[in-house]
Protein backbone atom coordinates (compact mmCIF):
# COMPACT_ATOMS: atom_id res chain seq x y z
CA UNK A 1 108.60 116.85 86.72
CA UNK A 2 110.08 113.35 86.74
CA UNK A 3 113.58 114.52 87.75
CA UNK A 4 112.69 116.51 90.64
CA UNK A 5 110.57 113.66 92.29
CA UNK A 6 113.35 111.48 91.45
CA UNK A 7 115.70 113.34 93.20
CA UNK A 8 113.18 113.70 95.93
CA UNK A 9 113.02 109.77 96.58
CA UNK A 10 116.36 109.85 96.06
CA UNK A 11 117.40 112.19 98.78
CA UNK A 12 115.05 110.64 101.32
CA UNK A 13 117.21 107.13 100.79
CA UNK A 14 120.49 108.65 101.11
CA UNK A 15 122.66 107.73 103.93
CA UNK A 16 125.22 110.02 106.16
CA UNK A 17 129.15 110.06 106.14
CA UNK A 18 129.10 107.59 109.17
CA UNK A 19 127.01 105.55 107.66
CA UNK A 20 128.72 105.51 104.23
CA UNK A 21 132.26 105.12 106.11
CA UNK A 22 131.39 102.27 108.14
CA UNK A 23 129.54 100.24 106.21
CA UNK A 24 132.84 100.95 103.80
CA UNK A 25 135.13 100.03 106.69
CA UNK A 26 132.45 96.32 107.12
CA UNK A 27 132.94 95.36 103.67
CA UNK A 28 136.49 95.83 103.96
CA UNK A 29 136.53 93.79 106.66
CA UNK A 30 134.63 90.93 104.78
CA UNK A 31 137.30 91.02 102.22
CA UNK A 32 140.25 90.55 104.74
CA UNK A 33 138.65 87.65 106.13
CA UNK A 34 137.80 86.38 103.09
CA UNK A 35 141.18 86.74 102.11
CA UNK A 36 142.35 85.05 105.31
CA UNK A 37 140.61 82.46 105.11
CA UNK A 38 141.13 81.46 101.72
CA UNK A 39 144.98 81.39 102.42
CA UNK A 40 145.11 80.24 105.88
CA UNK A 41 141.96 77.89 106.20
CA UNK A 42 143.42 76.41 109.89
CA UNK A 43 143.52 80.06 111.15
CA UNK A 44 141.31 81.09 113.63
CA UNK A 45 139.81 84.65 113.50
CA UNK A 46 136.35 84.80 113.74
CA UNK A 47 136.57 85.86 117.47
CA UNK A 48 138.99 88.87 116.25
CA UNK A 49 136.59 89.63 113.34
CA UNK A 50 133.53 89.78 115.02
CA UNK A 51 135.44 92.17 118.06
CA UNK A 52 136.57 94.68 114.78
CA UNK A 53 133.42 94.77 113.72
CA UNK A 54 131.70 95.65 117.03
CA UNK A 55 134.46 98.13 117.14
CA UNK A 56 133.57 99.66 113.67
CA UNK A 57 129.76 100.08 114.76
CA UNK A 58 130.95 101.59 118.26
CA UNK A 59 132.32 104.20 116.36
CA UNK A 60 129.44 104.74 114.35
CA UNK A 61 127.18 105.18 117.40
CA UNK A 62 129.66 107.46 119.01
CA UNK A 63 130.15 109.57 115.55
CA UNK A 64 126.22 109.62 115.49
CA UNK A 65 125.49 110.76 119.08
CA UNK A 66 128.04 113.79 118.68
CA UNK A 67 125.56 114.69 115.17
CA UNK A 68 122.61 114.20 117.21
CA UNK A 69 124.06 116.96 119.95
CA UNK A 70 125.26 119.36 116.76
CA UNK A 71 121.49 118.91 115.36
CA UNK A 72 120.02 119.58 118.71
CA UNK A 73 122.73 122.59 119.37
CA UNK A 74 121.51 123.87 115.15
CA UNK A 75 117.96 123.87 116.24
CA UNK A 76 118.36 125.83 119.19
CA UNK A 77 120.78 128.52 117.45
CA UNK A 78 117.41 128.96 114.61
CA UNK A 79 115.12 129.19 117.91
CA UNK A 80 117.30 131.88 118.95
CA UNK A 81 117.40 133.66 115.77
CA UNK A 82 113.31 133.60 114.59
CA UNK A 83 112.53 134.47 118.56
CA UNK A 84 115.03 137.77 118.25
CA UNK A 85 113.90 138.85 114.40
CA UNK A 86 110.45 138.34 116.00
CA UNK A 87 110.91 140.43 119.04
CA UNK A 88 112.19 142.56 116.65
CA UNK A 89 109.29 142.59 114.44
CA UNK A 90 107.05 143.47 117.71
CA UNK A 91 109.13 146.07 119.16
CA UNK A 92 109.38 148.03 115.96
CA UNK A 93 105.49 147.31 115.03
CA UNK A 94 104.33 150.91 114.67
CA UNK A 95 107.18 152.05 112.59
CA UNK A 96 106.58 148.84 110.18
CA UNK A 97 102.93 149.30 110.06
CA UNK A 98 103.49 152.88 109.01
CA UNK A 99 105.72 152.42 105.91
CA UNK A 100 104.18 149.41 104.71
CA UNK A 101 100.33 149.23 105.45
CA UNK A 102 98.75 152.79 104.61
């Protein structure tokens, strides 16, 4: 029982591609300027840092708007699909009724 409701909490913290990729891309980042500034402490690139880092979340908004319009579009396709299986269902009532229910 353990297992499953850790894997339960577990899923509920876990965090999408974008997410994963950029916040992979912002500790990269760290690391170059870390690196930059450890060998060239006169150089100034905290301007240029900052603007690749606004850059690197820009992308993540724009990756996570286009997953918010598949979602939306995935929703509407199961709409579709329950509203046709039940007109279905209430077309073909009698016929149902008659094998099943006796």
């Amino acid at each position: 029982m353990k297992p499953i409701i850790t894997a339960i909490i577990l899923a509920g913290c876990a965090t999408s591609a974008p997410e994963t990729a950029t916040e992979a891309a912002l500790h990269q980042t760290n690391a170059i300027e870390e690196r930059i500034s450890k060998e060239c402490p006169d150089l100034e690139i905290n301007s240029d840092m900052m603007a690749l880092r606004a850059t690197i979340k820009t992308q993540l908004a724009a990756c996570e708007t286009v997953v918010q319009t598949y979602k939306e579009r995935n929703n509407t396709l199961w709409l579709a699909i329950i509203s046709m299986i039940a007109l279905w269902i209430f077309a073909n009532w009698n016929k149902i009724k008659g094998r099943f229910i006796k």
